[in-house]
Protein backbone atom coordinates (compact mmCIF):
# COMPACT_ATOMS: atom_id res chain seq x y z
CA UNK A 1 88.30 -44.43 37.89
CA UNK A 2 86.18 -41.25 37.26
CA UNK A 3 82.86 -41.46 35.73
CA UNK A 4 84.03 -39.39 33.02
CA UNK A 5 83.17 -37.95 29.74
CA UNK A 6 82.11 -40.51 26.96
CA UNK A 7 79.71 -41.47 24.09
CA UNK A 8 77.93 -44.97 23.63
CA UNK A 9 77.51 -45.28 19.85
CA UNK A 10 77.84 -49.14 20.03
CA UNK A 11 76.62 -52.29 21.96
CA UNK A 12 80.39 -52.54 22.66
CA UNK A 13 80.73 -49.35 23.76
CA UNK A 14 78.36 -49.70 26.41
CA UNK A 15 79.39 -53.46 26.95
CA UNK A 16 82.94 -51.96 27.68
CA UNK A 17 81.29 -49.07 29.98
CA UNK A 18 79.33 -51.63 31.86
CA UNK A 19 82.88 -53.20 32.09
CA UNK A 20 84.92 -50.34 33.12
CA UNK A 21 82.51 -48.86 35.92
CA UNK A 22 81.13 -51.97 37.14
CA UNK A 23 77.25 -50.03 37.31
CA UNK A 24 75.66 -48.15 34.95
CA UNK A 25 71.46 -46.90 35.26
CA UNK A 26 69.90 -46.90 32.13
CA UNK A 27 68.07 -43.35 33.04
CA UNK A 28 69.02 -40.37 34.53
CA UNK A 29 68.24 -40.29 38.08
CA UNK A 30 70.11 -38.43 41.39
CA UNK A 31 73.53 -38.54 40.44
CA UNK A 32 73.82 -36.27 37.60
CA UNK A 33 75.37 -37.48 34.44
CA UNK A 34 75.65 -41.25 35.59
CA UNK A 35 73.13 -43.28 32.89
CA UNK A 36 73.08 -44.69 29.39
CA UNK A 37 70.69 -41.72 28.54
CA UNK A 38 73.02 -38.83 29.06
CA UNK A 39 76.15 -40.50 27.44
CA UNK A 40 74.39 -42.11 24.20
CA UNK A 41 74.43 -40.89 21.18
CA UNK A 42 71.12 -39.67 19.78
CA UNK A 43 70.64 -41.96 17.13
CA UNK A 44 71.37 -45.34 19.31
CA UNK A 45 68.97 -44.17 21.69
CA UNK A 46 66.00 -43.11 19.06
CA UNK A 47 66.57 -43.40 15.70
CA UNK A 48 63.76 -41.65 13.77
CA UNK A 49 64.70 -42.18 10.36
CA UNK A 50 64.59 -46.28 10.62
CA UNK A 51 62.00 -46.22 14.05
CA UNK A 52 65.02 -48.18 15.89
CA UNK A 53 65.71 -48.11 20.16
CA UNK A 54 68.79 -49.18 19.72
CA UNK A 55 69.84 -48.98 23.50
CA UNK A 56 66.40 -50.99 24.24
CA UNK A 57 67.21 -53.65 21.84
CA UNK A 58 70.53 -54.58 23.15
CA UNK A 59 69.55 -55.32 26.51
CA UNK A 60 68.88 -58.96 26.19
CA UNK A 61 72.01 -59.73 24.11
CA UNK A 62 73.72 -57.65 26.54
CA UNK A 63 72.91 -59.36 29.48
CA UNK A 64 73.46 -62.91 27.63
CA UNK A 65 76.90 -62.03 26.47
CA UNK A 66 78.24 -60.17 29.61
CA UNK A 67 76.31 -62.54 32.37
CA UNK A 68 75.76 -58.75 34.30
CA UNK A 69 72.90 -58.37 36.42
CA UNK A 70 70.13 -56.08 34.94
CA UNK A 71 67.23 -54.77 37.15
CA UNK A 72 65.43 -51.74 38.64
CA UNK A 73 68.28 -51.48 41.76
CA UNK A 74 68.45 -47.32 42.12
CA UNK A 75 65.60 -45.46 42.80
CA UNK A 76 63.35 -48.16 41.24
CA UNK A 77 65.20 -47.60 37.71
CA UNK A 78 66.84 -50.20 35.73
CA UNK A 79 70.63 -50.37 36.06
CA UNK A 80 73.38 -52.51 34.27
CA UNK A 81 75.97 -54.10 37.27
CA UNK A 82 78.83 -55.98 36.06
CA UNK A 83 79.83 -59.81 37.21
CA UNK A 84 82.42 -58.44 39.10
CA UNK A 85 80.25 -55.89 41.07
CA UNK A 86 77.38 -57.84 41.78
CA UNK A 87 78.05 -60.29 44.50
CA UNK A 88 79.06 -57.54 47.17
CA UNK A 89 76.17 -55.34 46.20
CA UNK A 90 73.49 -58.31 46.21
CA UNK A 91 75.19 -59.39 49.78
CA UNK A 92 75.31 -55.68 51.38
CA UNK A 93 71.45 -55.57 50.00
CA UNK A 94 70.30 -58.85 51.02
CA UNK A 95 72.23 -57.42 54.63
CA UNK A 96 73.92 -60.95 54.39
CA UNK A 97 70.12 -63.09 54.21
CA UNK A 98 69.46 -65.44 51.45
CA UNK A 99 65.52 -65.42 50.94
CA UNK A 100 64.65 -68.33 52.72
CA UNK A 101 66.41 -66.93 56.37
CA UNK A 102 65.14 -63.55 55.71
CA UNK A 103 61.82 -64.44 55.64
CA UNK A 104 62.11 -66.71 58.64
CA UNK A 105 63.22 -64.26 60.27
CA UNK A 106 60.26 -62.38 59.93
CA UNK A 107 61.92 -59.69 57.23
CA UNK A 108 59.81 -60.25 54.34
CA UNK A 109 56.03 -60.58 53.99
CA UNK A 110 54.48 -63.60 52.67
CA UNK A 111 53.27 -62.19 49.31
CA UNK A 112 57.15 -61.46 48.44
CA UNK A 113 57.80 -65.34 49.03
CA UNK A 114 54.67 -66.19 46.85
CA UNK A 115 56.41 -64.15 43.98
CA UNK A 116 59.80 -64.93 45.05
CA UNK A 117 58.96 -68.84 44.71
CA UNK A 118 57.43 -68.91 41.70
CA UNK A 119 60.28 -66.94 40.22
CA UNK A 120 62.84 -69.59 41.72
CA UNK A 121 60.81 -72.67 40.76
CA UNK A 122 60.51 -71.59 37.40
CA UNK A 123 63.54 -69.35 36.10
CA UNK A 124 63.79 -67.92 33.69
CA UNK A 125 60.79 -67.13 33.12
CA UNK A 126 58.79 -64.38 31.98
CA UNK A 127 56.56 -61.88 33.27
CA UNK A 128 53.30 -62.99 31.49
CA UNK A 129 53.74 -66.37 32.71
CA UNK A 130 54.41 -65.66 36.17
CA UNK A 131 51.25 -63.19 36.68
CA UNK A 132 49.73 -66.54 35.30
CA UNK A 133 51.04 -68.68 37.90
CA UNK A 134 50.75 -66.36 40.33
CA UNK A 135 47.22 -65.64 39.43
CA UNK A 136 47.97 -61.72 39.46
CA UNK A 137 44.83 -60.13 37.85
CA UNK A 138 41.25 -58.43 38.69
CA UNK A 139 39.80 -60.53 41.53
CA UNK A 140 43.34 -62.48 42.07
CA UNK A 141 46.47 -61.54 44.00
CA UNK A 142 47.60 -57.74 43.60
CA UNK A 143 50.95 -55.75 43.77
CA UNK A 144 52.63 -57.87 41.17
CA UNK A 145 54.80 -54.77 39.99
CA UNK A 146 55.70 -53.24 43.74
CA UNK A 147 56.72 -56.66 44.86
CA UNK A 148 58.73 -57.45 41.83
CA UNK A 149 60.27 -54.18 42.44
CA UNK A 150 61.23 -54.75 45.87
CA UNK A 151 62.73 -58.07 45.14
CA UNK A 152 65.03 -56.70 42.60
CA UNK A 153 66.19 -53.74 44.87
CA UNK A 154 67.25 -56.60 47.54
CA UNK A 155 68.68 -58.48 44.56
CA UNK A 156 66.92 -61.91 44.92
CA UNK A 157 65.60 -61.40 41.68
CA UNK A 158 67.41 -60.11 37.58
CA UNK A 159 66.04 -59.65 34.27
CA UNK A 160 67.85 -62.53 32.25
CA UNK A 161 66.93 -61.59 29.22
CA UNK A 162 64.12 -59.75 27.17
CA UNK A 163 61.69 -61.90 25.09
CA UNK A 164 59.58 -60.86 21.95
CA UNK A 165 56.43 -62.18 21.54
CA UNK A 166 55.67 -63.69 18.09
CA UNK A 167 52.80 -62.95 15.76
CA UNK A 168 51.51 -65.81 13.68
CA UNK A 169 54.09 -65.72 10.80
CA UNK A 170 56.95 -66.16 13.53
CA UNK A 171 57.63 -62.84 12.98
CA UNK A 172 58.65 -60.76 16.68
CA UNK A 173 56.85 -57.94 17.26
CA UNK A 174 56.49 -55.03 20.04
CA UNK A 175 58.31 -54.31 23.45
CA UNK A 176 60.47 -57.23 24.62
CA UNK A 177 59.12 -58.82 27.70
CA UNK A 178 60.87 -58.82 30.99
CA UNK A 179 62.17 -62.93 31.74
CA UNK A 180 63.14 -62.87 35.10
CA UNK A 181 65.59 -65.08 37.06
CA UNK A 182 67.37 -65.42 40.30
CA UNK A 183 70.55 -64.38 40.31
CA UNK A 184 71.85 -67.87 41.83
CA UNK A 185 70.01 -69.32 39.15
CA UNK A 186 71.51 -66.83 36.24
CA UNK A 187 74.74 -66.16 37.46
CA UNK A 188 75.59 -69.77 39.21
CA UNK A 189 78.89 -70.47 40.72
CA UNK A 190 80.37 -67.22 40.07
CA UNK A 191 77.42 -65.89 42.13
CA UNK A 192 76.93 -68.22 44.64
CA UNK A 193 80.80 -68.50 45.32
CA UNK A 194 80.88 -65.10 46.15
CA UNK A 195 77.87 -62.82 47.45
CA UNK A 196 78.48 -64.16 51.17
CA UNK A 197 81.95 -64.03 51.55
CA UNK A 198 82.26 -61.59 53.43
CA UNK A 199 79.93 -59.38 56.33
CA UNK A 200 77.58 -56.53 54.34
CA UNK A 201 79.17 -54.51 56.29
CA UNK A 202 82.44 -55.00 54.44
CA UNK A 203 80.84 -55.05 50.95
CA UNK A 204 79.31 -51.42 51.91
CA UNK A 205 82.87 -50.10 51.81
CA UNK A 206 83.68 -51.20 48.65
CA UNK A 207 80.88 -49.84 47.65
CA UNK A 208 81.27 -46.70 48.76
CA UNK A 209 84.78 -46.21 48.08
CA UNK A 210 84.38 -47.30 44.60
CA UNK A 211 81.57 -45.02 43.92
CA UNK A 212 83.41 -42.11 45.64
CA UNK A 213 86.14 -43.12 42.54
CA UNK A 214 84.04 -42.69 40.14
CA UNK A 215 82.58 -39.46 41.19
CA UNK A 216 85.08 -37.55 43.77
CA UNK A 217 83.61 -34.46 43.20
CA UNK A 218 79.65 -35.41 44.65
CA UNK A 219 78.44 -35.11 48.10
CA UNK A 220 79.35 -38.45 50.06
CA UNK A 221 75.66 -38.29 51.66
CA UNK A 222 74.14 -38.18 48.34
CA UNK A 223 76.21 -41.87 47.17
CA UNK A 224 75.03 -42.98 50.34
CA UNK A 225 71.81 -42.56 49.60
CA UNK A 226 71.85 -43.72 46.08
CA UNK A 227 73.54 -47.33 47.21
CA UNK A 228 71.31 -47.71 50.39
């Protein structure tokens, strides 16, 4: 179906978006007009009489009540991809490699195991805790952001959910915080069932030819550039 005209003035609008399209980036990027930002309305996405980010604070309940996949997948942006969508995108960018073979294989450097591991021996968890374990600060490891990056991009790695810290009073307070999961881990059976069913090479037409739905009118070099 064509990406077309609409307004998000709800967390069930842009559940049933999510839905509909299967992906959906949180911020403009290449493909003009596909993100949250240019189809919310104004006030869900910054609210000035009441301070509120509404499209920020639904995240988290978003990604608990749908089960989607939520991570920085396009051009190092976050994007929403739907339950149904997920498996043949994680197995055309995994190129049909859980973690473990691809590095054996020699395909991934030992720092993005380090990370990779901890996030696997410990999901969910969050991203204060895993710099911790991971002993990512000034004299430690480095690169905790690039590789956590990468990781998502190949999709061995989500963002679960988004945690707010609490102040004394039990009160939450500031930016939620990234908890981060592997998919197998989030998603289970529906996940695991699925994302090597078939060769990448087979889940790369899908995904073209659904994206080419949604937006018949763009350059077919351009969507292949975006999924790869």
């Amino acid at each position: 179906m064509p990406f077309g005209d609409f307004i998000i003035k709800s967390k069930s609008d842009l559940i049933d978006a999510i839905n509909e399209f299967g992906f959906l980036p949180f911020f403009e990027n290449s493909i003009e007009g596909f993100s949250i930002e240019e189809h919310i309305a104004p006030e869900c996405w910054w609210n000035s009489s009441n301070g509120a980010w509404s499209a920020w604070e639904w995240k988290g309940p978003i990604i608990k009540e749908t089960g989607c996949a939520y991570g920085k997948f396009f051009e190092k942006k976050a994007c929403y991809i739907s339950p149904e969508w997920f498996p043949d995108f994680a197995n055309y960018r995994r190129d049909g490699y859980d973690f473990d073979a691809r590095y054996d294989d020699g395909l991934a450097p030992y720092k993005d195991k380090l990370l990779y591991d901890l996030v696997e021996g410990n999901s969910p968890v969050i991203s204060k805790q895993l710099k911790q374990l991971g002993n990512y600060k000034k004299g430690g490891n480095k690169g905790f952001d690039t590789i956590i990056t990468r990781l998502q991009a190949q999709c061995y790695v989500t963002i679960s959910d988004f945690v707010y810290m609490k102040d004394k009073f039990g009160k939450p307070y500031g930016w939620g915080v990234a908890e981060y999961s592997t998919p197998e881990s989030f998603m289970g059976e529906s996940f695991t069932e699925k994302v090597y069913s078939c060769p990448p090479e087979k889940s790369y037409e899908k995904l073209l030819k659904h994206f080419c739905s949604m937006f018949p009118n763009a350059d077919v070099k351009a969507l292949q550039k975006f999924i790869n």
